[in-house]
N, C-alpha and C. Protein backbone atom coordinates (compact mmCIF):
# COMPACT_ATOMS: atom_id res chain seq x y z
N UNK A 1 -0.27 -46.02 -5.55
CA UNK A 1 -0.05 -44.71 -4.98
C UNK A 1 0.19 -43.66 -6.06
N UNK A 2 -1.01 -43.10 -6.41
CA UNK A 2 -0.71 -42.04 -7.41
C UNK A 2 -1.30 -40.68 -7.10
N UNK A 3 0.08 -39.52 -7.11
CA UNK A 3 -0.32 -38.71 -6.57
C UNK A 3 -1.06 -37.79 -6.81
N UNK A 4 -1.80 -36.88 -5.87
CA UNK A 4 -2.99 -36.25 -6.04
C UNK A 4 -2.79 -34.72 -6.28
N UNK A 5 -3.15 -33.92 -6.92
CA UNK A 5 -2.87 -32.45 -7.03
C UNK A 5 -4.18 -31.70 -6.77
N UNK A 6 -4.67 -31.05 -5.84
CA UNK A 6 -6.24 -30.56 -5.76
C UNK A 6 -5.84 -29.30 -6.08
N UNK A 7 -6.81 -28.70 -6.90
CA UNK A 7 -7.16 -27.68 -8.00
C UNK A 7 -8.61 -27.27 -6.88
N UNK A 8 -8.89 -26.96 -6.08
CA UNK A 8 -10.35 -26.42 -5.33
C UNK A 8 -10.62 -25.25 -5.71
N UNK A 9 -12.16 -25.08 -5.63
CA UNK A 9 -12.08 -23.56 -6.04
C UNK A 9 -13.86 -24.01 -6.55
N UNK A 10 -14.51 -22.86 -6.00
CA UNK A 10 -16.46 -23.26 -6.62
C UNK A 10 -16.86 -22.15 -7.74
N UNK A 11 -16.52 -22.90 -9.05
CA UNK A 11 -15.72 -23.98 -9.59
C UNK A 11 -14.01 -23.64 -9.53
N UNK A 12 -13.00 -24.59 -9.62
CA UNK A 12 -11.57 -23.79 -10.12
C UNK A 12 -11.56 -23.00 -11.04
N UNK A 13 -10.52 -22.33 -11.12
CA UNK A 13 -10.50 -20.83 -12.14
C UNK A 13 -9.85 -21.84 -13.22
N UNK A 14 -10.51 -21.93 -14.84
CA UNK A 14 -10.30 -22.57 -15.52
C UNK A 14 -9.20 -22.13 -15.92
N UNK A 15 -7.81 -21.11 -15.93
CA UNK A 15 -6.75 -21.05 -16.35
C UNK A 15 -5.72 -21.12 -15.33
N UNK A 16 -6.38 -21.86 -14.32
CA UNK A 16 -5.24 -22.14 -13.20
C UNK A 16 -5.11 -23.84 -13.36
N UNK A 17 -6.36 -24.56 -13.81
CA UNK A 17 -6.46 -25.87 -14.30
C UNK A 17 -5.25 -26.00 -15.04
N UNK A 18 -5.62 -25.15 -16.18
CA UNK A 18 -5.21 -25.52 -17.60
C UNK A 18 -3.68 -25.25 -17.70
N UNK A 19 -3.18 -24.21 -16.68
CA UNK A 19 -1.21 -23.72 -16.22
C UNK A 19 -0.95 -25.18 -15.50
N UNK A 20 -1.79 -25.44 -14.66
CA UNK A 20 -1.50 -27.02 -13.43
C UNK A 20 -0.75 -28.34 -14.87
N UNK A 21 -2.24 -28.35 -15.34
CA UNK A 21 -2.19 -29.22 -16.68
C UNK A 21 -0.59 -29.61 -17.36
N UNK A 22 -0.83 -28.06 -18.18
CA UNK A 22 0.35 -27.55 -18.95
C UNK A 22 1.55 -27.54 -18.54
N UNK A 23 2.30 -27.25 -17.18
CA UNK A 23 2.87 -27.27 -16.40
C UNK A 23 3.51 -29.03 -16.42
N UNK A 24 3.09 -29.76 -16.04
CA UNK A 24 2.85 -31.02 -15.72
C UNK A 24 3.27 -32.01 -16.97
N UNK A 25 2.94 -31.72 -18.02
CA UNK A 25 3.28 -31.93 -19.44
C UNK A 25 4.42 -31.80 -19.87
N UNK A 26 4.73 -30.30 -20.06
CA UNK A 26 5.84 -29.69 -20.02
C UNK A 26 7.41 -29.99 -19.20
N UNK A 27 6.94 -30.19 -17.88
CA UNK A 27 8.02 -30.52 -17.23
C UNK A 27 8.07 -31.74 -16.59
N UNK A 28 6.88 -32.41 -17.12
CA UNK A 28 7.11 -33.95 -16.53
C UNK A 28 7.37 -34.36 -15.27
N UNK A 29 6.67 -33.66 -14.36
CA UNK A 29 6.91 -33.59 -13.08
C UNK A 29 5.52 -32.61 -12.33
N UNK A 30 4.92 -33.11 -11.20
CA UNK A 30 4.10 -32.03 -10.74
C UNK A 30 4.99 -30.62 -10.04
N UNK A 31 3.87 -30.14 -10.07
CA UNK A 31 4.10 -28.68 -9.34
C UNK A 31 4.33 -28.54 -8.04
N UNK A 32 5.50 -27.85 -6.95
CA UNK A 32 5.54 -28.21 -6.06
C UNK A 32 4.25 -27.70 -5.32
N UNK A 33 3.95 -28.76 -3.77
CA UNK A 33 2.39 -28.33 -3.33
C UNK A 33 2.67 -28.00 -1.81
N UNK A 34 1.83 -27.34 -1.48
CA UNK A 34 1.99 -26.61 -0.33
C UNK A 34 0.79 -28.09 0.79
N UNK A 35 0.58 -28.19 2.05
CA UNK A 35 0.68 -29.15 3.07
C UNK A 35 -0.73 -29.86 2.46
N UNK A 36 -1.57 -28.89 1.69
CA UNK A 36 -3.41 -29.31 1.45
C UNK A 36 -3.15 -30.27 -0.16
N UNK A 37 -2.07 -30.04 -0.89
CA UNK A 37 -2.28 -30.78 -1.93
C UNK A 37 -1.91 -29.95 -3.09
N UNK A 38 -2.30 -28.49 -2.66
CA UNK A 38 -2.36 -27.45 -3.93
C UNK A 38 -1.20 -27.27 -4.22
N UNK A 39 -1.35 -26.69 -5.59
CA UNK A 39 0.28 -25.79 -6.36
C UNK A 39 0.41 -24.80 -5.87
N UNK A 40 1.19 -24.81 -5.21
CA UNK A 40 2.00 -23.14 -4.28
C UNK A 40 1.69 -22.01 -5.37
N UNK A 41 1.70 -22.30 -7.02
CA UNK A 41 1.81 -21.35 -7.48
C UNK A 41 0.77 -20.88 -7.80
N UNK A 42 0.03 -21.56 -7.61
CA UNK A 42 -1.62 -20.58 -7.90
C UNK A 42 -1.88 -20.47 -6.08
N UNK A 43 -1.97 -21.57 -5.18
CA UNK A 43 -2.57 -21.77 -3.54
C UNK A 43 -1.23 -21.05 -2.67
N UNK A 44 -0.80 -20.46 -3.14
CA UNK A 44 0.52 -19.76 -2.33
C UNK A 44 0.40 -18.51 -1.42
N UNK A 45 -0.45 -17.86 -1.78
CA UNK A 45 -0.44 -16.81 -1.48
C UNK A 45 -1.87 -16.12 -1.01
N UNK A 46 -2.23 -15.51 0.12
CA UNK A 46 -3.81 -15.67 0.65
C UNK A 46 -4.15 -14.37 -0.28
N UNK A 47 -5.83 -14.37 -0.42
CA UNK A 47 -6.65 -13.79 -1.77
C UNK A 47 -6.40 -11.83 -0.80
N UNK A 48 -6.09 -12.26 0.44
CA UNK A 48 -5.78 -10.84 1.05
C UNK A 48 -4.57 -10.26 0.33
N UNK A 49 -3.25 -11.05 0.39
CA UNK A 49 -2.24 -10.22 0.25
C UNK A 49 -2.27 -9.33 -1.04
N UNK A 50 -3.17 -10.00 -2.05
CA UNK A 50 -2.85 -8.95 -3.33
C UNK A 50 -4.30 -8.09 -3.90
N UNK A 51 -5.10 -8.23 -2.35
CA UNK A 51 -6.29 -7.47 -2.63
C UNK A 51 -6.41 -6.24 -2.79
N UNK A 52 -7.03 -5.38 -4.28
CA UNK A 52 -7.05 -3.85 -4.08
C UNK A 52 -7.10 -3.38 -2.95
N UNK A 53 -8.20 -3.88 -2.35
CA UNK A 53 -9.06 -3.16 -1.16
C UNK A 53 -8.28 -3.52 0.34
N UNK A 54 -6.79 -4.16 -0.04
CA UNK A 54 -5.94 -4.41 0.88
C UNK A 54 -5.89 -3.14 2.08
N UNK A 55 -5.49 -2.03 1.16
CA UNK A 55 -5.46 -0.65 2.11
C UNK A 55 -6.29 0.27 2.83
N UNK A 56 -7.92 -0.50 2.84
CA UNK A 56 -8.62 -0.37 3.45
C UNK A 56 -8.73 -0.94 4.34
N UNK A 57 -8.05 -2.20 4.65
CA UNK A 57 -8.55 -2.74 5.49
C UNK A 57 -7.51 -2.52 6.41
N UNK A 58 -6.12 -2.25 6.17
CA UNK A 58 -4.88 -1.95 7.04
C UNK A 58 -5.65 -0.67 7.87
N UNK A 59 -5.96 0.52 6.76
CA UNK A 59 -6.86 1.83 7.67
C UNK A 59 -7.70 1.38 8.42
N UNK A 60 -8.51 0.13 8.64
CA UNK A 60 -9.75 0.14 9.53
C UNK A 60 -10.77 0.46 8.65
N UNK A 61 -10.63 1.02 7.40
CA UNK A 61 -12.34 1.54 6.75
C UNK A 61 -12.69 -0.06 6.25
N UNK A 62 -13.73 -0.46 6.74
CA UNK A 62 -14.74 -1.34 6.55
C UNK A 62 -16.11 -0.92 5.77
N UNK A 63 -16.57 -1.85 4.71
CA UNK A 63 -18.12 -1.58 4.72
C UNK A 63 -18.79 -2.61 5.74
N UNK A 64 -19.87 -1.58 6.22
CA UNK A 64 -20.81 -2.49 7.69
C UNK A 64 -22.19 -2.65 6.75
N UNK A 65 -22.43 -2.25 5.73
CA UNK A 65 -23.76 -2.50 5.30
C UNK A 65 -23.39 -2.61 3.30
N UNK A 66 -24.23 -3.24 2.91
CA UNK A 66 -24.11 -3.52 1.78
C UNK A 66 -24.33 -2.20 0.74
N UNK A 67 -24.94 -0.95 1.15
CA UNK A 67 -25.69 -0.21 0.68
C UNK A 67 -24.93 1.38 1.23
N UNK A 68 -24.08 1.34 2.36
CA UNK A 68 -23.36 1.74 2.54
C UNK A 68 -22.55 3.10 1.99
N UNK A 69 -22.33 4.21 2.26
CA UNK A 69 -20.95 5.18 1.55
C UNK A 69 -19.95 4.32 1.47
N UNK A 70 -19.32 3.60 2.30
CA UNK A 70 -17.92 2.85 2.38
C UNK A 70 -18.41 1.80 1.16
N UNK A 71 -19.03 1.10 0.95
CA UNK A 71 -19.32 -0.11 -0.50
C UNK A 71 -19.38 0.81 -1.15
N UNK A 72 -19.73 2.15 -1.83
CA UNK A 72 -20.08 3.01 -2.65
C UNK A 72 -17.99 3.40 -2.95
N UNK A 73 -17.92 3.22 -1.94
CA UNK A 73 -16.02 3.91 -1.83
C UNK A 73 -15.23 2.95 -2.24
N UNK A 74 -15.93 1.12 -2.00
CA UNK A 74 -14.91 0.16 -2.19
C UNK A 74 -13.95 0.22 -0.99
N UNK A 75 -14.54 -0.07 -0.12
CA UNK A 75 -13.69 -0.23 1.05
C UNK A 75 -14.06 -1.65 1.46
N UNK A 76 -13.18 -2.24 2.35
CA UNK A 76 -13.03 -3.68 2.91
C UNK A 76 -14.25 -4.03 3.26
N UNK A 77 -14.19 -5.52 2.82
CA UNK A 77 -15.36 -5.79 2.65
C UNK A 77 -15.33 -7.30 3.80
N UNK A 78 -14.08 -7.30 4.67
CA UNK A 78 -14.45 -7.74 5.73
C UNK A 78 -15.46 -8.59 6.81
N UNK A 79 -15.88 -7.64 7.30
CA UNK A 79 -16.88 -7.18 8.19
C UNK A 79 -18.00 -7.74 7.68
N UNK A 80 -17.96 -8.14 6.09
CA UNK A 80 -19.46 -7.82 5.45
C UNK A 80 -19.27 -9.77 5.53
N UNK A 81 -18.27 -10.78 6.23
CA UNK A 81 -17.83 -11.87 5.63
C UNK A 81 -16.82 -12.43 4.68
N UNK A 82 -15.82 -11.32 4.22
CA UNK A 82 -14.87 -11.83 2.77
C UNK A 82 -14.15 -12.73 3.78
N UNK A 83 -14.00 -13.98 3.67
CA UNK A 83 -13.32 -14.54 3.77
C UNK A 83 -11.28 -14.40 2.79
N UNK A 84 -11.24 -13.57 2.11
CA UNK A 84 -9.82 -13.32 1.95
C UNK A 84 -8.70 -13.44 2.95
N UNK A 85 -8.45 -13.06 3.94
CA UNK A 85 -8.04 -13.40 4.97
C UNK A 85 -7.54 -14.32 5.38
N UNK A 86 -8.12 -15.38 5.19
CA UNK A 86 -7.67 -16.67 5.77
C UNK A 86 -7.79 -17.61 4.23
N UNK A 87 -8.04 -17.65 3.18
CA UNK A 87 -7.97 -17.63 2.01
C UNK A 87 -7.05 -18.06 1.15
N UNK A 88 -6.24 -19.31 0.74
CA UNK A 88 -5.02 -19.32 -0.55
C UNK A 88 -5.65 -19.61 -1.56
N UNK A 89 -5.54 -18.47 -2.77
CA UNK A 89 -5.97 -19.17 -4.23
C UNK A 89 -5.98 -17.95 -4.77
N UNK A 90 -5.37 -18.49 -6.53
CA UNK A 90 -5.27 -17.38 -7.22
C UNK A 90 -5.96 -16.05 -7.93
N UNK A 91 -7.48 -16.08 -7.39
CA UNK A 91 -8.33 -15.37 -7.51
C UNK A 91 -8.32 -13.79 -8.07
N UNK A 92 -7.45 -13.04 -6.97
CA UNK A 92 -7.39 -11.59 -7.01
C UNK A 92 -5.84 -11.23 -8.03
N UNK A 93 -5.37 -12.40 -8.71
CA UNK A 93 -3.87 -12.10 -9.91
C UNK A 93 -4.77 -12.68 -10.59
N UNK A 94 -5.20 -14.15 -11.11
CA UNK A 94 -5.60 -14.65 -12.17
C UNK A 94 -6.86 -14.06 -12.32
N UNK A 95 -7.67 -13.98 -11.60
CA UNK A 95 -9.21 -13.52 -12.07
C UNK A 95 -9.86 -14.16 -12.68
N UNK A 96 -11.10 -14.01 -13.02
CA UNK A 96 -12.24 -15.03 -13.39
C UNK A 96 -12.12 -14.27 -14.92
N UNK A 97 -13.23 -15.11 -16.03
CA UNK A 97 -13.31 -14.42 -17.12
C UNK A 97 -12.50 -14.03 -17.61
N UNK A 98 -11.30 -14.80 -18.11
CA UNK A 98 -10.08 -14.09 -19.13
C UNK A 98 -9.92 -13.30 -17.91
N UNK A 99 -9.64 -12.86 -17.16
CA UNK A 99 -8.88 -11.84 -16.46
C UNK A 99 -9.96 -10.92 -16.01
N UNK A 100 -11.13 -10.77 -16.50
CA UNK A 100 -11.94 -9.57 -16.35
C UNK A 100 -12.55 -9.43 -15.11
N UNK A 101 -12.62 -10.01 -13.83
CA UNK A 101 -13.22 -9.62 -12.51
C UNK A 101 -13.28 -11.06 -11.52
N UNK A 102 -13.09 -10.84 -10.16
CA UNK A 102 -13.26 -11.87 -9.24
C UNK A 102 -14.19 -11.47 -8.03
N UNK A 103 -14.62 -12.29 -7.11
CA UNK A 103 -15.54 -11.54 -6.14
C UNK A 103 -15.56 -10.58 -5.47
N UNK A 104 -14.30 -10.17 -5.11
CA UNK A 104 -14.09 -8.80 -4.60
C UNK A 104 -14.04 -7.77 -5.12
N UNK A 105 -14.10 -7.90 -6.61
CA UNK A 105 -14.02 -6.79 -7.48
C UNK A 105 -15.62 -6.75 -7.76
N UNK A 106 -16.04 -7.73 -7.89
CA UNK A 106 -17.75 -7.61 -7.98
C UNK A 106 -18.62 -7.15 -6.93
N UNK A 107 -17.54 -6.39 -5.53
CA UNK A 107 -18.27 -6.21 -4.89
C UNK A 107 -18.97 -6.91 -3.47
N UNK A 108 -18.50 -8.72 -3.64
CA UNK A 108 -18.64 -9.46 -2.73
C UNK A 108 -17.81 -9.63 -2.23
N UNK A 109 -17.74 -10.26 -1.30
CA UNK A 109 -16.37 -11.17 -0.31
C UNK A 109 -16.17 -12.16 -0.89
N UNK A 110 -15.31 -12.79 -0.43
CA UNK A 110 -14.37 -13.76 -0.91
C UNK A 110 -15.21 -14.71 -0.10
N UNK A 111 -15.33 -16.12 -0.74
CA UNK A 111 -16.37 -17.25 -0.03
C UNK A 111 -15.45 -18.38 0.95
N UNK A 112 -14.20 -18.31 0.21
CA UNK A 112 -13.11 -18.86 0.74
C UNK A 112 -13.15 -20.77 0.59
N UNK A 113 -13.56 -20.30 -0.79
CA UNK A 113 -13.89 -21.86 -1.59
C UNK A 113 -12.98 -22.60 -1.59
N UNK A 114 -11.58 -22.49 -1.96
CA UNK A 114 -10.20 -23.07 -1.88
C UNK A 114 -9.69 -23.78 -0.47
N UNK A 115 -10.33 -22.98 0.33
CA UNK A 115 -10.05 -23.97 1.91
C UNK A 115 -10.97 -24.90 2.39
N UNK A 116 -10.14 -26.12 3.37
CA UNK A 116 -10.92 -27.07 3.82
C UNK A 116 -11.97 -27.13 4.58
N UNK A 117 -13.01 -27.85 4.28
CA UNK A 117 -14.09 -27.22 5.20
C UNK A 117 -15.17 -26.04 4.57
N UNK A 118 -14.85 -25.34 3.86
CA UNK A 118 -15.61 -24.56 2.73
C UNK A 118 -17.23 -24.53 3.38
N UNK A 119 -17.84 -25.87 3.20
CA UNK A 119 -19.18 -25.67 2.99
C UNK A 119 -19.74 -25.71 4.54
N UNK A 120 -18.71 -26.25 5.76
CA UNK A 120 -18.99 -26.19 7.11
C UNK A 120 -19.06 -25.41 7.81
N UNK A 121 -18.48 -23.84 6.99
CA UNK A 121 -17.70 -23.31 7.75
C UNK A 121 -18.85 -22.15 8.16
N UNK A 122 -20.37 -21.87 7.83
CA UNK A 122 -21.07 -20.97 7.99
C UNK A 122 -22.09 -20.30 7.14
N UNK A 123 -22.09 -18.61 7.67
CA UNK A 123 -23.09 -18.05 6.88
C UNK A 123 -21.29 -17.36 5.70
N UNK A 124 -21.64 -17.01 4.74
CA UNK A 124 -21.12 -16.16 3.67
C UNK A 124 -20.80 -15.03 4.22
N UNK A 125 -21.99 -13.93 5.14
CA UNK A 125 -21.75 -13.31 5.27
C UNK A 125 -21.57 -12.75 6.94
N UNK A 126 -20.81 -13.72 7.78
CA UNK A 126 -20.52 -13.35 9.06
C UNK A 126 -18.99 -13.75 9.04
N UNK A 127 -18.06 -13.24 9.45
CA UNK A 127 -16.72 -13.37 9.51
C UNK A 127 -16.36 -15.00 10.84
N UNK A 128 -15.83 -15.42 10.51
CA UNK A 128 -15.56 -16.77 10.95
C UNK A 128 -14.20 -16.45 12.18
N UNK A 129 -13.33 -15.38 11.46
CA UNK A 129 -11.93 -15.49 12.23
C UNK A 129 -11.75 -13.75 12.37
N UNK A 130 -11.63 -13.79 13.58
CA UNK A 130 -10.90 -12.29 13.92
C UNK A 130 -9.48 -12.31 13.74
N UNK A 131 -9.46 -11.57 12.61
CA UNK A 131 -7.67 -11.02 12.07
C UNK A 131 -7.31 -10.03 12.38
N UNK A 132 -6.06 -9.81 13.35
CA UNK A 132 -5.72 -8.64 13.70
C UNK A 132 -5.30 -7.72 12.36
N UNK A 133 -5.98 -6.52 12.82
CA UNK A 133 -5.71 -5.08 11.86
C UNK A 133 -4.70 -4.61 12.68
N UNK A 134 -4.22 -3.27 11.52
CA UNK A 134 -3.45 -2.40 11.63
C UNK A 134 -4.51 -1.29 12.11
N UNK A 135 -5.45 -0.54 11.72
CA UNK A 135 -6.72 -0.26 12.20
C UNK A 135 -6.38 1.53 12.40
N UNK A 136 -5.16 1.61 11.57
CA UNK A 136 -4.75 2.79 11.71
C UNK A 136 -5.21 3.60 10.22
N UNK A 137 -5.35 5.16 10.74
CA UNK A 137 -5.70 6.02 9.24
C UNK A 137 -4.36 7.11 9.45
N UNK A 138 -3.68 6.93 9.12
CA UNK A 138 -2.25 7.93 9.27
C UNK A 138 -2.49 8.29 8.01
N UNK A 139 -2.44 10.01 8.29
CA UNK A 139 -2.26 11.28 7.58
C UNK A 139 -1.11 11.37 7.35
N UNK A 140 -0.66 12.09 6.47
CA UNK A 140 0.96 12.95 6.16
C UNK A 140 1.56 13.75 7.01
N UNK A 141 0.28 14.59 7.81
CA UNK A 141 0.45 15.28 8.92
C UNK A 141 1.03 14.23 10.10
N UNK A 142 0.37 13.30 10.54
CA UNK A 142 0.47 12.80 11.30
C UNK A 142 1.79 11.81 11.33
N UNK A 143 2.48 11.50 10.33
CA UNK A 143 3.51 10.53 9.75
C UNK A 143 4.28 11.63 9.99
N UNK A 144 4.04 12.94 9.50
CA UNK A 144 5.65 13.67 10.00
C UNK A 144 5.54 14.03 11.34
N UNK A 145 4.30 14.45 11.88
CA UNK A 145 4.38 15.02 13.67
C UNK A 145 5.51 13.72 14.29
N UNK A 146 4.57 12.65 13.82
CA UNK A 146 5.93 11.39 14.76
C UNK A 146 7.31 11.18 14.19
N UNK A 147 7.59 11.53 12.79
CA UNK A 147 9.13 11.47 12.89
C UNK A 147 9.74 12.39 12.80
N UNK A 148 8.95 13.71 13.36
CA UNK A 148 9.59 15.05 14.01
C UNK A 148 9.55 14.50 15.91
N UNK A 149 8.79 13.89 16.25
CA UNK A 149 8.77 13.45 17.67
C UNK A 149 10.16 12.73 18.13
N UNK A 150 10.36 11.68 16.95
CA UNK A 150 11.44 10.57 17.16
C UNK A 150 13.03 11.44 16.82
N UNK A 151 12.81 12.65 15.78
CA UNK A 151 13.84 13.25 15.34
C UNK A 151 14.45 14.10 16.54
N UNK A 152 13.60 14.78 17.09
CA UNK A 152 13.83 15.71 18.74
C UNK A 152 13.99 14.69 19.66
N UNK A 153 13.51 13.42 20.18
CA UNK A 153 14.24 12.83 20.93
C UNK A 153 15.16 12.41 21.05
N UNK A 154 15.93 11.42 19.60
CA UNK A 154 17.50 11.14 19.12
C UNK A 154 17.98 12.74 19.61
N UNK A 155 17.72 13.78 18.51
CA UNK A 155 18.35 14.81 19.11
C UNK A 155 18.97 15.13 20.42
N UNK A 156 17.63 14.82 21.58
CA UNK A 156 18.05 15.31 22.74
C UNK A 156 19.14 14.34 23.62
N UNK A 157 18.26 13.14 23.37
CA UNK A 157 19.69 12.00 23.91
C UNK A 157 20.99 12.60 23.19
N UNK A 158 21.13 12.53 22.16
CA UNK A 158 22.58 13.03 22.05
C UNK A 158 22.98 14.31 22.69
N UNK A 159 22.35 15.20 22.97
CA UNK A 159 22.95 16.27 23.46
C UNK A 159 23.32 15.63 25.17
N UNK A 160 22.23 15.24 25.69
CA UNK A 160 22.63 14.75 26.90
C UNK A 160 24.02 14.12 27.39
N UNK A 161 23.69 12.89 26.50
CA UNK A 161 24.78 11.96 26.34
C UNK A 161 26.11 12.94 26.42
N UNK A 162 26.18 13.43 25.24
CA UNK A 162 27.52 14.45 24.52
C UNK A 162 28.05 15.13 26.21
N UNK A 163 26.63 15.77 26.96
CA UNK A 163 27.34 16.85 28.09
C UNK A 163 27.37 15.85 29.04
N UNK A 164 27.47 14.58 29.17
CA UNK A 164 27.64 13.81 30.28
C UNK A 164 29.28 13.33 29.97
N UNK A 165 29.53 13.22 28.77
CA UNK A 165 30.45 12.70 28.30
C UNK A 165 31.47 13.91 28.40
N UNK A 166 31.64 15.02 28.15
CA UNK A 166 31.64 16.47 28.45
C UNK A 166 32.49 16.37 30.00
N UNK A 167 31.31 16.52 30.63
CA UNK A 167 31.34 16.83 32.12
C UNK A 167 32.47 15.61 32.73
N UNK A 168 32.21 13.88 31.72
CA UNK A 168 33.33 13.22 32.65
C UNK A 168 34.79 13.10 32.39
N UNK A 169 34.63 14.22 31.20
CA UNK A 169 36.51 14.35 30.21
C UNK A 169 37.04 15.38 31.19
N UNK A 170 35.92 16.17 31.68
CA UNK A 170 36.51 17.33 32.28
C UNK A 170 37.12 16.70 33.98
N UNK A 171 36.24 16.00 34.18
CA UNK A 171 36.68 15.65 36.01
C UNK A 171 37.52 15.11 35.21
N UNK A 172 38.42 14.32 34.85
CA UNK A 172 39.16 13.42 34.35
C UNK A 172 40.40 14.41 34.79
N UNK A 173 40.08 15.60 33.29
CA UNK A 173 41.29 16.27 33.68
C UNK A 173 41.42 17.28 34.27
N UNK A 174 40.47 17.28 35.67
CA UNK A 174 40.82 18.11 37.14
C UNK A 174 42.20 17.26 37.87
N UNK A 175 41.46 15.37 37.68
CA UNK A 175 42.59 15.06 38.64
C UNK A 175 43.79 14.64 38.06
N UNK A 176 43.81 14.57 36.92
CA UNK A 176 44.96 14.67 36.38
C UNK A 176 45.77 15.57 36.53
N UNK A 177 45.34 16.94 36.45
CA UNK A 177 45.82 18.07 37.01
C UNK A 177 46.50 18.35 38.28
N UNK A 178 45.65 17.54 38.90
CA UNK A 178 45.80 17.81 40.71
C UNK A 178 46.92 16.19 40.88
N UNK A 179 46.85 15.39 40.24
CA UNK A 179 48.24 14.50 40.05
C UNK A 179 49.56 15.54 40.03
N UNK A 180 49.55 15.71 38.73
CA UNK A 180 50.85 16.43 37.80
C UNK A 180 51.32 17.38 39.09
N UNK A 181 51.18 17.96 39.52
CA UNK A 181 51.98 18.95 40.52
C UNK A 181 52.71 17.82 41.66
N UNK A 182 51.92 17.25 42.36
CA UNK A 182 52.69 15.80 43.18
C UNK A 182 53.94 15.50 42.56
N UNK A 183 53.82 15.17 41.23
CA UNK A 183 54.57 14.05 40.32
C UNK A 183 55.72 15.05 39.52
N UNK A 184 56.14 16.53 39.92
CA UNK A 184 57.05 17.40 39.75
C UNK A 184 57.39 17.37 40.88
N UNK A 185 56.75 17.54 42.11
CA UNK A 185 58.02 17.40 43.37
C UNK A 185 58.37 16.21 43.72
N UNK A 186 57.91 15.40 43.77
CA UNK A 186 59.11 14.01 43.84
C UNK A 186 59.86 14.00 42.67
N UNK A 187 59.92 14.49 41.62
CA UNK A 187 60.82 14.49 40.84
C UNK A 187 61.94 15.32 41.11
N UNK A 188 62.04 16.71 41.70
CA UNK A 188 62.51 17.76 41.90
C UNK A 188 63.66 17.14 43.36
């Protein structure tokens, strides 16, 4: 029983090998692995969360064609198939080439080589899994109209509140009032 560490990736990024390696040497012990086999510290984290083009895709701007204004803009590349999304591997921090570019920076999607199933899973360029978006384009304008919306409603509840609270100090001390005279003639 000797245990297994999978490094996946078409091919693995040769300085995620060579940290696994080094790592391993060094501390005489493997790397802890996440449920597939991999090192959390390169397979930890999906190729979405630290994608430039992350904030395109929260807005909804997609490229729908390869040739596109939005590919010309570097917008999410989605739609076009990136598998990032569903995706763990160190791709979009470590990068290919000494550091110098990975598929999404070249412009492609992510193939989503690191996950199981890889070569079953389709065409490259048709999306496999619908991931819910945020699908929103919020302006500055629009970010303050709503927390001028939320600011006037707190506002108004409190005023409400305040004259309800108001109105029941005051009956309070009508009958308190209308007590106190009783409570001098039986005293008297």
């Amino acid at each position: 029983d000797k245990p297994i560490v999978k490094v996946p990736g078409c091919p693995p990024i040769p300085d995620v090998m060579s940290a696994i390696i080094t790592y391993m040497v060094t501390f005489d012990r493997l790397p802890e692995l996440d449920r597939m086999g991999r090192p959390l510290m390169f397979y930890g984290q999906r190729i979405h969360d630290k994608c430039y083009r992350r904030a395109h895709f929260d807005a909804g701007e997609f490229v729908e064609s390869w040739d596109d204004d939005a590919a010309r803009k570097g917008y999410c590349l989605y739609k076009m198939g990136c598998k990032g999304p569903t995706t763990y591997n160190a791709c979009s921090s470590t990068r290919w080439n000494d550091g110098v570019s990975f598929p999404i920076q070249s412009g492609h999607g992510c193939l989503g080589c690191s996950e199981n199933g890889f070569w079953d899973r389709g065409s490259f360029y048709s999306r496999v899994v619908d991931i819910p978006q945020m699908g929103t384009h919020s302006t500055a304008d629009t970010v303050g109209l709503t927390a001028l919306g939320v600011v006037a409603a707190g506002v108004g509840g409190h005023a409400v509140a305040s004259a309800l609270n108001q109105r029941k100090r005051h009956k309070q001390q009508l009958a308190q009032a209308e007590q106190q005279p009783d409570n001098e003639d039986k005293q008297a």
